[in-house]
N, C-alpha and C. Protein backbone atom coordinates (compact mmCIF):
# COMPACT_ATOMS: atom_id res chain seq x y z
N UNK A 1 -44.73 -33.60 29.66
CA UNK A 1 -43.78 -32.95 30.56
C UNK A 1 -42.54 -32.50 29.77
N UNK A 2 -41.97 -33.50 29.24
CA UNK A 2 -41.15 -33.28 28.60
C UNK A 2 -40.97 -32.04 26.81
N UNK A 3 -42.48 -32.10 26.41
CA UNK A 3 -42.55 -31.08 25.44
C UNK A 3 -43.17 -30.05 26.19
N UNK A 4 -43.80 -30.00 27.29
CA UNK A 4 -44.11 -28.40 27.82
C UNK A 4 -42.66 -27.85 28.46
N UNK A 5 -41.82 -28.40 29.38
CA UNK A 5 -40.57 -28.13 29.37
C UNK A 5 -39.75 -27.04 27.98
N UNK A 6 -39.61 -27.81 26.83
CA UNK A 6 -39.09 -27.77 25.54
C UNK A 6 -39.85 -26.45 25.05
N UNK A 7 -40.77 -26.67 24.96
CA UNK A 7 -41.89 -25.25 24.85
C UNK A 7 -41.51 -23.73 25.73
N UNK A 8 -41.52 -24.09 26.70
CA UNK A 8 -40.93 -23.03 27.97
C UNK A 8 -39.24 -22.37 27.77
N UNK A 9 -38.67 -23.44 27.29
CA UNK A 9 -37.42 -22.84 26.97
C UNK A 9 -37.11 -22.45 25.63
N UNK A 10 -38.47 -23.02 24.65
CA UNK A 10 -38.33 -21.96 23.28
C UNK A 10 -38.70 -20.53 23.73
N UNK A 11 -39.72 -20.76 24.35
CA UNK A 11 -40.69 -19.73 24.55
C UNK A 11 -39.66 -18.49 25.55
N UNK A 12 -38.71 -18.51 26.05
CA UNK A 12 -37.67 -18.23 26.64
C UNK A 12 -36.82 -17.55 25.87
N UNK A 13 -36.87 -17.94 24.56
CA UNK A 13 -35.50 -17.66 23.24
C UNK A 13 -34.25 -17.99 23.98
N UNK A 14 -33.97 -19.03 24.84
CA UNK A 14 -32.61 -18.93 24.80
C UNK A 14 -32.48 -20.29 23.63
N UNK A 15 -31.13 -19.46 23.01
CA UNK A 15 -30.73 -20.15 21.80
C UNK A 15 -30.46 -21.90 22.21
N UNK A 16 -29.38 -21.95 23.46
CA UNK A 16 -29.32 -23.42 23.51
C UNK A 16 -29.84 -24.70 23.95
N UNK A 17 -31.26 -23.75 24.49
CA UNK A 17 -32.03 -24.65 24.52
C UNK A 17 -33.32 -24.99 23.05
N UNK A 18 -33.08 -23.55 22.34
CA UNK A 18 -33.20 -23.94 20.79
C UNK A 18 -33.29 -24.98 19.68
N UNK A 19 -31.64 -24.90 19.81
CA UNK A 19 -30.71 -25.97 19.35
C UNK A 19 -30.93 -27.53 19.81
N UNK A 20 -30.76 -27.63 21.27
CA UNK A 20 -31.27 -29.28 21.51
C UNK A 20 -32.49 -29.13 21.20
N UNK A 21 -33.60 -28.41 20.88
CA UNK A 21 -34.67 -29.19 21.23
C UNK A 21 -35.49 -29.33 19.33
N UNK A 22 -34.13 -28.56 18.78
CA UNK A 22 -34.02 -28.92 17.53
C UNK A 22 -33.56 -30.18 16.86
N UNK A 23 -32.42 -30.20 17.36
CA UNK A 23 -31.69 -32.17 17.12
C UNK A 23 -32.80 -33.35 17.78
N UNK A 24 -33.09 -32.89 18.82
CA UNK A 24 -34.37 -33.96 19.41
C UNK A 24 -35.22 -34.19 18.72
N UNK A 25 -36.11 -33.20 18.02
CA UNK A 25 -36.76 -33.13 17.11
C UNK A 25 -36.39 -33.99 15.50
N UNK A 26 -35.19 -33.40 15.28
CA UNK A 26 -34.69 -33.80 13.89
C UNK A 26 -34.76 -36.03 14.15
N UNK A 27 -34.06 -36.24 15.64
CA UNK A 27 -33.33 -37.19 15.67
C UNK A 27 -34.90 -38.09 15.61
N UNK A 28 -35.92 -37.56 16.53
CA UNK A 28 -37.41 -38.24 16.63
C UNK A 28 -37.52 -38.55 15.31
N UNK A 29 -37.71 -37.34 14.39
CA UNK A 29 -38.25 -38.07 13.32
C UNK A 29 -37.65 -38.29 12.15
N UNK A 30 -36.47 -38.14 12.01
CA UNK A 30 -35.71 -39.64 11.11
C UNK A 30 -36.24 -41.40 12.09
N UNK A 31 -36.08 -41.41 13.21
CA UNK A 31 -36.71 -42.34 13.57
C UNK A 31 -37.92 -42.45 13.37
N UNK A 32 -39.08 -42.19 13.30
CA UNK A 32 -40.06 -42.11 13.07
C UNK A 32 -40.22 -42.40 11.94
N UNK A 33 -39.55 -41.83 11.07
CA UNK A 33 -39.75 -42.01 9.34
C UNK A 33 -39.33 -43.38 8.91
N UNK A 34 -38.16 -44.28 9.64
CA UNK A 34 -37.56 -45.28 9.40
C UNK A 34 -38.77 -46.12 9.59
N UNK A 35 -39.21 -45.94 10.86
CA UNK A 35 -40.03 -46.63 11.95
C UNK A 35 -41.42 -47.10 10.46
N UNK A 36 -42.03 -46.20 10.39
CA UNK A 36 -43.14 -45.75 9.43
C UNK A 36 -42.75 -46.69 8.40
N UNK A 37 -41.89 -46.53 7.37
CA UNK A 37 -41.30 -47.42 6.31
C UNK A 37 -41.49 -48.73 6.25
N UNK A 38 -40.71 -48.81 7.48
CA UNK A 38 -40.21 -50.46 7.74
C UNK A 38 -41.97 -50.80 7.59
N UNK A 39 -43.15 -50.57 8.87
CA UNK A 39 -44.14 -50.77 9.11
C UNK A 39 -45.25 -51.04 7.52
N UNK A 40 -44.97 -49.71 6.85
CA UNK A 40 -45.61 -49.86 5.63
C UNK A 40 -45.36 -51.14 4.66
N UNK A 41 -43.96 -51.02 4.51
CA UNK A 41 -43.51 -52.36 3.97
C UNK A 41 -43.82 -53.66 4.20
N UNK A 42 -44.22 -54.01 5.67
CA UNK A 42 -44.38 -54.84 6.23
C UNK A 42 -45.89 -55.12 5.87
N UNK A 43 -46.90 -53.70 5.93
CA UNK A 43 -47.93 -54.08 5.74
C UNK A 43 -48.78 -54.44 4.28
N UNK A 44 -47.64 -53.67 3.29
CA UNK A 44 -48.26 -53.80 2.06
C UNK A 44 -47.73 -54.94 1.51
N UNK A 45 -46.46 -55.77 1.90
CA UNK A 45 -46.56 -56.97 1.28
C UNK A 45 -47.57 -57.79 1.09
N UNK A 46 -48.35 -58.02 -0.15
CA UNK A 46 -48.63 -59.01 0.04
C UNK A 46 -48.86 -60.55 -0.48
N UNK A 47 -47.59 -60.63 -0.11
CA UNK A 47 -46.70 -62.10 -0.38
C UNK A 47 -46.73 -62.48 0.64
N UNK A 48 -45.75 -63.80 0.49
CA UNK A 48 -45.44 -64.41 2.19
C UNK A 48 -44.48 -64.38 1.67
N UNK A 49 -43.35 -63.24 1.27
CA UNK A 49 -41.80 -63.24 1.78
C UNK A 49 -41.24 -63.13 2.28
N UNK A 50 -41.66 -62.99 3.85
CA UNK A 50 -41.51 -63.38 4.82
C UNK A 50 -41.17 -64.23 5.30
N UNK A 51 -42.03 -65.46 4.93
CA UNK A 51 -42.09 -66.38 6.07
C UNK A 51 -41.13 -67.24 4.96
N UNK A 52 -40.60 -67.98 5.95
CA UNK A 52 -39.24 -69.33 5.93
C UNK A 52 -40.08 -70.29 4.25
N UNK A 53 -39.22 -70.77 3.73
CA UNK A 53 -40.01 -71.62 2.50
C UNK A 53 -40.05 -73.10 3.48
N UNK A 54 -41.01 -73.92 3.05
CA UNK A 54 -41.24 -75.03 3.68
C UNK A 54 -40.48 -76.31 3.57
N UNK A 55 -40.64 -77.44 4.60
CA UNK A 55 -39.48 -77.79 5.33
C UNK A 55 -38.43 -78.28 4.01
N UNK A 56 -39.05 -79.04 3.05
CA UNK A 56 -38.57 -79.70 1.48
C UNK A 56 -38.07 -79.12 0.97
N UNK A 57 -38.35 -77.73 0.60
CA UNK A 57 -37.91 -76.86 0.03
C UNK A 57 -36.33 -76.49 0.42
N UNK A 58 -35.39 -76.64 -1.11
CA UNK A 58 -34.35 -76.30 -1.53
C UNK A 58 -33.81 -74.92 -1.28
N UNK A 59 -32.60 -74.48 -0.88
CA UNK A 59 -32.14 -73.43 -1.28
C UNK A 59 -32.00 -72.09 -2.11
N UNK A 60 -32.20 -73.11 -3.20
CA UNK A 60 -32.26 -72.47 -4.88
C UNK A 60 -33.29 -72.56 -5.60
N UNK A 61 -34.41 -73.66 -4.48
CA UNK A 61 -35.58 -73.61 -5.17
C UNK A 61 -36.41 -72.18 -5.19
N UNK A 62 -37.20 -72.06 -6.34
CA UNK A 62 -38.21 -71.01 -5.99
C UNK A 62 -39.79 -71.87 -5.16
N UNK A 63 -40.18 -70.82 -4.31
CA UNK A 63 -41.41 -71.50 -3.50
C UNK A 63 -42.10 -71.19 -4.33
N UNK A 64 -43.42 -71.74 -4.20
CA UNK A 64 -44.22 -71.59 -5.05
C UNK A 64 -45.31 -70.76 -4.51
N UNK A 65 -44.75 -69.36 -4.15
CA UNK A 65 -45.64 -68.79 -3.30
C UNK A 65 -46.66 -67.92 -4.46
N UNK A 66 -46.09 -67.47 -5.35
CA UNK A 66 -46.85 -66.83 -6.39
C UNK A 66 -46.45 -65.38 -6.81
N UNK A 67 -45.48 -64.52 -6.03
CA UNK A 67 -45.08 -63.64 -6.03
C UNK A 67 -43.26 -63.66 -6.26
N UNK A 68 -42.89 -62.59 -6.30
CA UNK A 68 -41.50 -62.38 -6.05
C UNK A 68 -41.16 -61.25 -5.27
N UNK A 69 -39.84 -61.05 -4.62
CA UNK A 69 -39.56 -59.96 -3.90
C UNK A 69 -39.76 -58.53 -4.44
N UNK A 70 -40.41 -57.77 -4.18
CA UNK A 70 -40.36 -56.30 -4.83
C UNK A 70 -38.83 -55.54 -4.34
N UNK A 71 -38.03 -54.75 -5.18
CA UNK A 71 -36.86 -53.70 -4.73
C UNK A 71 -37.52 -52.80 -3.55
N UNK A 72 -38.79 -52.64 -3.13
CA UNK A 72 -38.85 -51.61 -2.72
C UNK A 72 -39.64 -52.31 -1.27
N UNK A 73 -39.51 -53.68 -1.26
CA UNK A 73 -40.04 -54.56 -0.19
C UNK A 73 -37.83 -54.76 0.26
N UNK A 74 -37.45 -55.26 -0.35
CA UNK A 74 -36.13 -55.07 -0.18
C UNK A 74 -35.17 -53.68 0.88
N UNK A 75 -35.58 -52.49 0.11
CA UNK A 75 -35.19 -51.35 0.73
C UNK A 75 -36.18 -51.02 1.89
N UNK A 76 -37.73 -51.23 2.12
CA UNK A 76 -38.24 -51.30 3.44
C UNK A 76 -37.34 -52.13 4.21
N UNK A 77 -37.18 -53.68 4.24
CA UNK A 77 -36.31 -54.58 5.53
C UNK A 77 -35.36 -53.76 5.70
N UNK A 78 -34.34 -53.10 4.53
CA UNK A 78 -33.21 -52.79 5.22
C UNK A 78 -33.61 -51.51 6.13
N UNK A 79 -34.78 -50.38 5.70
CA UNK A 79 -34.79 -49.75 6.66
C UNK A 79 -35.30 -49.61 7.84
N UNK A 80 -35.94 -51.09 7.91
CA UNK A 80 -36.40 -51.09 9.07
C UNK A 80 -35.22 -51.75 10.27
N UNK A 81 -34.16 -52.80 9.39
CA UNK A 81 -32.78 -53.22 10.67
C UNK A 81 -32.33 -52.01 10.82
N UNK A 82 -32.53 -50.81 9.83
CA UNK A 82 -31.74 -49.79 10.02
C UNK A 82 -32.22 -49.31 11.49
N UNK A 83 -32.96 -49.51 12.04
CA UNK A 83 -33.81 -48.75 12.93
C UNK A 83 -34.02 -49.20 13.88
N UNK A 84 -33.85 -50.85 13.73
CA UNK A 84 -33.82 -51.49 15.23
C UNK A 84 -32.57 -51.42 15.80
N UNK A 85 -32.89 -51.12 17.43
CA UNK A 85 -31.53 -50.60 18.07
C UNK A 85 -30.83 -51.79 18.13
N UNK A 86 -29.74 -51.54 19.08
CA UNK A 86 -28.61 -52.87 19.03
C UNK A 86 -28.77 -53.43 20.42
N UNK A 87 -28.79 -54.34 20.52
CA UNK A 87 -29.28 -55.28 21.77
C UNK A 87 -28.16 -54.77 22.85
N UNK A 88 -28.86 -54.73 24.17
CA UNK A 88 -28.16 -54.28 25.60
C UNK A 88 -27.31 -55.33 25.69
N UNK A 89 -25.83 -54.82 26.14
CA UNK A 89 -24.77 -55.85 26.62
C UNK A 89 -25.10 -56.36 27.62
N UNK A 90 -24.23 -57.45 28.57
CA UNK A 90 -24.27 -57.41 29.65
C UNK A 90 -22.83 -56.51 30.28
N UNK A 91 -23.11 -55.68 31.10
CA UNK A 91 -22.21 -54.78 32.33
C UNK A 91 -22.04 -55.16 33.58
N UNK A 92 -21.47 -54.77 34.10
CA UNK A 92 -21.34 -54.54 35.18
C UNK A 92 -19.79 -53.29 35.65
N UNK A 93 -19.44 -53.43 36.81
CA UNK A 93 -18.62 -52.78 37.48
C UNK A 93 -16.91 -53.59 37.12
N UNK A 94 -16.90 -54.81 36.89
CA UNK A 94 -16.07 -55.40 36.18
C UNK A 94 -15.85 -56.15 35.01
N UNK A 95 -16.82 -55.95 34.37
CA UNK A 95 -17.32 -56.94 33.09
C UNK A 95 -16.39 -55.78 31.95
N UNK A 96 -14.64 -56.10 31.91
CA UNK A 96 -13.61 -55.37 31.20
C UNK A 96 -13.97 -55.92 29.41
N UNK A 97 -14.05 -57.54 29.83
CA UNK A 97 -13.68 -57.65 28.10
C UNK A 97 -12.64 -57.40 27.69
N UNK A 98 -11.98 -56.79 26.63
CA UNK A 98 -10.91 -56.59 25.87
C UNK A 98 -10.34 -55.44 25.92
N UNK A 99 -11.44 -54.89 26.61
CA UNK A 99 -10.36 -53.13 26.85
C UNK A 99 -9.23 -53.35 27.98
N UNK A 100 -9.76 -53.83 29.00
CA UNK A 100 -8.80 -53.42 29.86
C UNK A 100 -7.21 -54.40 29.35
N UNK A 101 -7.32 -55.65 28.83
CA UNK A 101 -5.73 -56.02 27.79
C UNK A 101 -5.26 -54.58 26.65
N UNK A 102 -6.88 -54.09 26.09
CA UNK A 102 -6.15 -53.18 25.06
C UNK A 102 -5.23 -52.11 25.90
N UNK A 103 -5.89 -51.76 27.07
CA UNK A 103 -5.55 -50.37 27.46
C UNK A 103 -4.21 -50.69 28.27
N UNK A 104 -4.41 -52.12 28.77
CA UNK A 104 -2.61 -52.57 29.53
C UNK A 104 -1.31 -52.58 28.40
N UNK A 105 -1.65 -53.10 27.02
CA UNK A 105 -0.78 -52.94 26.34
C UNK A 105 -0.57 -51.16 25.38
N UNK A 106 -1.84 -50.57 25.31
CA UNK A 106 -1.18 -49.25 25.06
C UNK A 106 -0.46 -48.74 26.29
N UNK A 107 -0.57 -48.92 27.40
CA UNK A 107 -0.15 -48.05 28.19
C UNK A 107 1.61 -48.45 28.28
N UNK A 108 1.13 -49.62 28.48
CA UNK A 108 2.88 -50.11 28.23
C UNK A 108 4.00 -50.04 27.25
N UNK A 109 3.04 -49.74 26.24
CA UNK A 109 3.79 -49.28 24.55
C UNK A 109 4.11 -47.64 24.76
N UNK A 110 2.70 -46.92 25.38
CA UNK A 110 3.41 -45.59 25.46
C UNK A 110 4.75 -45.42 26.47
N UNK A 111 4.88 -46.23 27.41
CA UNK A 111 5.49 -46.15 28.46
C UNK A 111 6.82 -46.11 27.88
N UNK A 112 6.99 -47.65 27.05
CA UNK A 112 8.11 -47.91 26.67
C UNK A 112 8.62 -46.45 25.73
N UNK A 113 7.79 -46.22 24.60
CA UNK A 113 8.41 -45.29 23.99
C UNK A 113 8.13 -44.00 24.62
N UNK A 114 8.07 -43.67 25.70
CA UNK A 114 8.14 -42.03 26.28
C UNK A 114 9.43 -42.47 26.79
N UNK A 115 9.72 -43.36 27.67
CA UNK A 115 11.27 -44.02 28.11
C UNK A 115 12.65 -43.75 27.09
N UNK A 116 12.15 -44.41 26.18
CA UNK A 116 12.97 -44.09 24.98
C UNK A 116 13.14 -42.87 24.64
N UNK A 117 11.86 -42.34 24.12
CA UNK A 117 12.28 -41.06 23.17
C UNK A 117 12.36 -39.41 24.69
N UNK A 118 11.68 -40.28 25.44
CA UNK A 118 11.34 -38.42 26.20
C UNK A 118 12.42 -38.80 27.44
N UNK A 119 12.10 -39.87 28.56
CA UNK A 119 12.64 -40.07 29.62
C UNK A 119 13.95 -40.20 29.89
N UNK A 120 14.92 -41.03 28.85
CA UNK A 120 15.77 -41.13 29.25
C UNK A 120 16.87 -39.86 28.58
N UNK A 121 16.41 -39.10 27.55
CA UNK A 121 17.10 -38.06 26.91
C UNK A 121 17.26 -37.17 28.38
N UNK A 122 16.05 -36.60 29.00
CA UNK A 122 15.77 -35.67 29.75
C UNK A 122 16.31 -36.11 30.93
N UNK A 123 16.46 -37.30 31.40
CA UNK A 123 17.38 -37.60 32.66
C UNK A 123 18.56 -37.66 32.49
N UNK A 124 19.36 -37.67 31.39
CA UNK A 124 20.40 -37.39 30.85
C UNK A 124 20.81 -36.18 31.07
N UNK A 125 19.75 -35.35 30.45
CA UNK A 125 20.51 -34.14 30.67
C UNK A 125 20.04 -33.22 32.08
N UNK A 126 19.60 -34.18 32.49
CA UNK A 126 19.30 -33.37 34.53
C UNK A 126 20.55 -33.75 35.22
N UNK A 127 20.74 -35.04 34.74
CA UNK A 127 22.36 -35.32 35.50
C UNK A 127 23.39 -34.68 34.88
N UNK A 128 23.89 -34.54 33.93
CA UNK A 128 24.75 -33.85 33.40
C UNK A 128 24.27 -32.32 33.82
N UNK A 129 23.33 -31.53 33.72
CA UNK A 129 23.08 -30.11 34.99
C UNK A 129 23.78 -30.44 36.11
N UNK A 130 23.07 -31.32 36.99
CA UNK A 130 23.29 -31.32 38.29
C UNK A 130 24.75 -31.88 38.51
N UNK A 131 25.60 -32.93 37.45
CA UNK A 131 27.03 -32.82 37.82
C UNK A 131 27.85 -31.24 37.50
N UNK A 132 27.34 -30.45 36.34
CA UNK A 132 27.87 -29.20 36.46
C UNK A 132 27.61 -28.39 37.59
N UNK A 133 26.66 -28.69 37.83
CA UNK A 133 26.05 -27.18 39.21
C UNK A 133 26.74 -27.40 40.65
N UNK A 134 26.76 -29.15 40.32
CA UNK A 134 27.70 -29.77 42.00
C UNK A 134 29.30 -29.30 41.82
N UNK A 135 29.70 -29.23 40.42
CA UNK A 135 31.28 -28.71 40.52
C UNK A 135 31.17 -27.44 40.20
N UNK A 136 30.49 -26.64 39.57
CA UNK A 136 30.26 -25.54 39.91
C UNK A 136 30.29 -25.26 41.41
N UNK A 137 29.85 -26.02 42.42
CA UNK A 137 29.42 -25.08 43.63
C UNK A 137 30.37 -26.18 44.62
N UNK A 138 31.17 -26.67 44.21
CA UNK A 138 32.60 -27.02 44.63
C UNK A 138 33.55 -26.30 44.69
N UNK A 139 33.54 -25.65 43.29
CA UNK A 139 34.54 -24.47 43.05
C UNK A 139 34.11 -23.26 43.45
N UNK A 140 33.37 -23.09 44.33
CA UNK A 140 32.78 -21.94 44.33
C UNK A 140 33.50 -21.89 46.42
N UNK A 141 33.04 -22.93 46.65
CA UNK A 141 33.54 -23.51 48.36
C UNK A 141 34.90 -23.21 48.25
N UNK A 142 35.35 -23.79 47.10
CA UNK A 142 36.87 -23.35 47.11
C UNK A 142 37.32 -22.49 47.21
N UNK A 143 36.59 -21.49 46.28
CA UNK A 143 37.00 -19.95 46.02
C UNK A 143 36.53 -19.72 47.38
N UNK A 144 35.72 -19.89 47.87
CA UNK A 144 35.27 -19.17 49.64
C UNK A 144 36.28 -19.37 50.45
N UNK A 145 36.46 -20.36 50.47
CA UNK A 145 37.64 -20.87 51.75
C UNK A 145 38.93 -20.61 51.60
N UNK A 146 39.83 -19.98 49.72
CA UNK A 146 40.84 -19.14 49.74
C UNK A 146 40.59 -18.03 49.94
N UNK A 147 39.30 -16.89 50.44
CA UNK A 147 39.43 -15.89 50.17
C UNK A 147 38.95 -15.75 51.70
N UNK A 148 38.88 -16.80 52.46
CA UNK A 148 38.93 -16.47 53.94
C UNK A 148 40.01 -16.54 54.09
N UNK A 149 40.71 -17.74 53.06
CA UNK A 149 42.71 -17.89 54.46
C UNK A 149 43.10 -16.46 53.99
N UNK A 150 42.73 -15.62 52.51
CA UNK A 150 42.70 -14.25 52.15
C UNK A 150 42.66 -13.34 53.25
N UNK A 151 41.55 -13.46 53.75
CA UNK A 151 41.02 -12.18 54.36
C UNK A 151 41.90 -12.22 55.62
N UNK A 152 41.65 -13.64 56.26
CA UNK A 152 42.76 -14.03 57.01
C UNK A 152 44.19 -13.38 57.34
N UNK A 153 45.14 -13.38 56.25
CA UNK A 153 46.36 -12.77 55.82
C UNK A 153 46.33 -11.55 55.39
N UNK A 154 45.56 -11.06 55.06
CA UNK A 154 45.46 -9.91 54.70
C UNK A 154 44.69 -8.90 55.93
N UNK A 155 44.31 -9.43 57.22
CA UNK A 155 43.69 -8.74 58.62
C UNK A 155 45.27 -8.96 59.12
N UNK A 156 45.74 -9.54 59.25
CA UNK A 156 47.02 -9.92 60.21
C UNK A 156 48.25 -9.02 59.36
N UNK A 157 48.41 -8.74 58.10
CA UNK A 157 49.35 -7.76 57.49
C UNK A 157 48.59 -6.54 57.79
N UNK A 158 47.46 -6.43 57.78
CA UNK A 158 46.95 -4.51 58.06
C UNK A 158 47.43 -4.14 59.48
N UNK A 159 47.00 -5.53 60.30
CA UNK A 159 46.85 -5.26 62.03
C UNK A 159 48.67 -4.86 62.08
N UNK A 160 49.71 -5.31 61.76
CA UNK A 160 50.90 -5.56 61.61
C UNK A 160 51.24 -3.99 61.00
N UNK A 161 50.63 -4.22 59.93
CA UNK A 161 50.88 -2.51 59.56
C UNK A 161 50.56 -1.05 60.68
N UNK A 162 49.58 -1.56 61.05
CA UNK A 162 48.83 -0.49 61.79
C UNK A 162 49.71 -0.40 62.94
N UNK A 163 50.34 -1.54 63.53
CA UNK A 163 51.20 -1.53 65.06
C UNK A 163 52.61 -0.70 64.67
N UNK A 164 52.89 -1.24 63.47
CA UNK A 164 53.96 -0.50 63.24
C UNK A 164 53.62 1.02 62.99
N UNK A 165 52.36 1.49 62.23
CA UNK A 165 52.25 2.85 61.74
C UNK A 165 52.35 3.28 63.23
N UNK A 166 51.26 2.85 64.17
CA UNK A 166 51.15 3.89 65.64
C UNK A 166 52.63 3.86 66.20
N UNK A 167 53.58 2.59 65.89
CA UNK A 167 54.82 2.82 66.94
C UNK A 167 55.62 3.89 66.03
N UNK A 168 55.66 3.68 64.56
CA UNK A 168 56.21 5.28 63.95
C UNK A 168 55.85 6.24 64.90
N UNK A 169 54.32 6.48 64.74
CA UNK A 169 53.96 7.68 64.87
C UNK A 169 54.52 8.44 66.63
N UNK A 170 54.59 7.00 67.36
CA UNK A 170 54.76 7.39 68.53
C UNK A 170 56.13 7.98 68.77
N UNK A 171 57.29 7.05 68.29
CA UNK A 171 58.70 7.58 68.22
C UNK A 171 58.49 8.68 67.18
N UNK A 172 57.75 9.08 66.42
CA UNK A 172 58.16 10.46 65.74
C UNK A 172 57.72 11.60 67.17
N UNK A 173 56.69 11.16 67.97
CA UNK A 173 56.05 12.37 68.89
C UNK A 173 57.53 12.41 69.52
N UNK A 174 57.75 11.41 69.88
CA UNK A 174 58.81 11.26 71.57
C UNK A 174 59.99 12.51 70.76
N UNK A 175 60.17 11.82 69.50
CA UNK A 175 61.73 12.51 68.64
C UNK A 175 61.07 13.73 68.68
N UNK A 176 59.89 14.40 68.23
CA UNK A 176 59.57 16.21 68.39
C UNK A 176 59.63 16.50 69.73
N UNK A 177 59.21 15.59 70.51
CA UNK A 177 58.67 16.57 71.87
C UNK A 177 60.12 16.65 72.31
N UNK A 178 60.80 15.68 71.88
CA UNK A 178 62.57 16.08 72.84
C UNK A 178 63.28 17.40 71.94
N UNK A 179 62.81 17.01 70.43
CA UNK A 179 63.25 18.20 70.22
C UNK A 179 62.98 19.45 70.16
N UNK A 180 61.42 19.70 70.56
CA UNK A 180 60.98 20.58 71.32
C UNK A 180 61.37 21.61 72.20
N UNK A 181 61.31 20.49 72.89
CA UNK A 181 61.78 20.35 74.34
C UNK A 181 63.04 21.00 74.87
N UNK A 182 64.08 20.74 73.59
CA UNK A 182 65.10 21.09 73.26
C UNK A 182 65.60 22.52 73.06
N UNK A 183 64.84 22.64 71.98
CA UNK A 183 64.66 24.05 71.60
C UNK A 183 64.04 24.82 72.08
N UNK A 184 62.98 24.64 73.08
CA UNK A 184 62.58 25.68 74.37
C UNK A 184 63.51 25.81 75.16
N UNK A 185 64.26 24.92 75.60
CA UNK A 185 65.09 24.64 76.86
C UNK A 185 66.37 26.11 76.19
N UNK A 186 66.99 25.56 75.07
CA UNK A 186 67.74 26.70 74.49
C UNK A 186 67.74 27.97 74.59
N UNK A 187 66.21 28.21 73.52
CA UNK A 187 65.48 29.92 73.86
C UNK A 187 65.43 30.26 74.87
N UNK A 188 64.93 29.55 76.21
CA UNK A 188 64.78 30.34 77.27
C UNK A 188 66.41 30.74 78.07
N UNK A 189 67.61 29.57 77.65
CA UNK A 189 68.75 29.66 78.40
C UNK A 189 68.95 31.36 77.55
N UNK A 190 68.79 31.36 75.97
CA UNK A 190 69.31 32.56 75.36
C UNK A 190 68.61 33.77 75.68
N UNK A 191 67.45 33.78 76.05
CA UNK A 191 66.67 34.79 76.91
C UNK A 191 67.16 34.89 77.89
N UNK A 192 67.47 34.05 78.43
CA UNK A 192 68.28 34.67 80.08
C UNK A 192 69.44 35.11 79.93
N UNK A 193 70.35 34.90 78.77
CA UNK A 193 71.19 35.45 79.26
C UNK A 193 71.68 36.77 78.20
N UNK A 194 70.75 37.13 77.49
CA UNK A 194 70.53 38.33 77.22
C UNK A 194 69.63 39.67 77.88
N UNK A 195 69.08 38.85 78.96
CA UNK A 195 68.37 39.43 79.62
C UNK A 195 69.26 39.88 80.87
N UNK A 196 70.09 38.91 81.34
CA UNK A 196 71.65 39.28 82.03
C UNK A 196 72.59 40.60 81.28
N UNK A 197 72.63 40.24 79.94
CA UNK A 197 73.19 41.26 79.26
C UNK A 197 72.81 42.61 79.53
N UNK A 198 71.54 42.77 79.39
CA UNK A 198 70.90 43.80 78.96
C UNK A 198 70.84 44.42 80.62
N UNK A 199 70.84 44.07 81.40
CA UNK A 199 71.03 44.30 83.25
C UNK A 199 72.17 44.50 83.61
């Protein structure tokens, strides 16, 4: 299933399924090759260097098995631990171990030094903003509220102006129309009484 799959998506040319089914390949058989080794080794010894020396037997003694280790019985064992996997832990959903202390004390080390180097610089300078922007916009209320008692004093001198301009303007009418008034009243007396003349 799994190599007719692999087949289908060569057979496909898409490249990335290419690629994995290249490493799969590669990864099978370096295992395989280890696998093979170890096995050969195992089978062409033939010694018992293997097995444990018996119960009397010394440390430093040599057994008297009849052989000695070959280098190349040597480099099989190692490649065959090379190859045996590493035994399943036990897990679960809480089974922390040592991470979760490691990860309480990095977190608390970063904490401390972001505090230090990032947090408290930068709240520093948000308060020092926000005490400028609050007296900034103190002085700003200020400036508003002189430029109402402003506008204030300065509606009540126009309105003041303006009562006075219309009462000018009115005593200037009254002062023409009398003297008008005046000077019609005149012309017509001097018309009449050249008009007497002239009769």
């Amino acid at each position: 299933s799994f190599l007719s799959r692999s087949f289908l998506r060569i057979g496909t040319r898409d490249p990335e399924a290419s690629a994995t089914m290249a490493r799969r390949t590669r990864s099978v058989a370096v295992s395989s090759a280890l696998l093979l080794a170890g096995a050969w080794t195992l089978s062409s010894a033939s010694s018992r260097a293997w097995v444990a020396p018996p119960k009397g037997a010394e440390f430093g003694q040599a057994v008297s098995t009849g052989s000695t280790v070959q280098p190349w019985q040597v480099a099989g064992s190692a490649l065959m631990l090379a190859a045996v996997p590493e035994p399943a832990h036990a897990g679960g959903m809480f089974d922390f171990g040592l991470t979760l202390p490691f990860v309480a004390v990095t977190f608390l080390t970063m904490m401390a030094v972001l505090n230090a180097l990032w947090y408290s610089p930068v709240t520093a300078e948000v308060d020092d903003r926000n005490k400028k922007l609050l007296k900034t916009l103190s002085e700003a209320t200020d400036m508003l509220s002189k430029a109402d008692e402003m506008q204030v004093v300065y509606t009540g001198q126009l309105r003041e102006a303006r009562e006075k301009a219309s009462a000018a303007v009115k005593a200037y009418k009254e002062e023409t129309g009398i003297a008008i008034s005046t000077q019609i009243e005149a012309a017509a007396t001097a018309r009449e009484t050249k008009a007497a003349e002239v009769k």
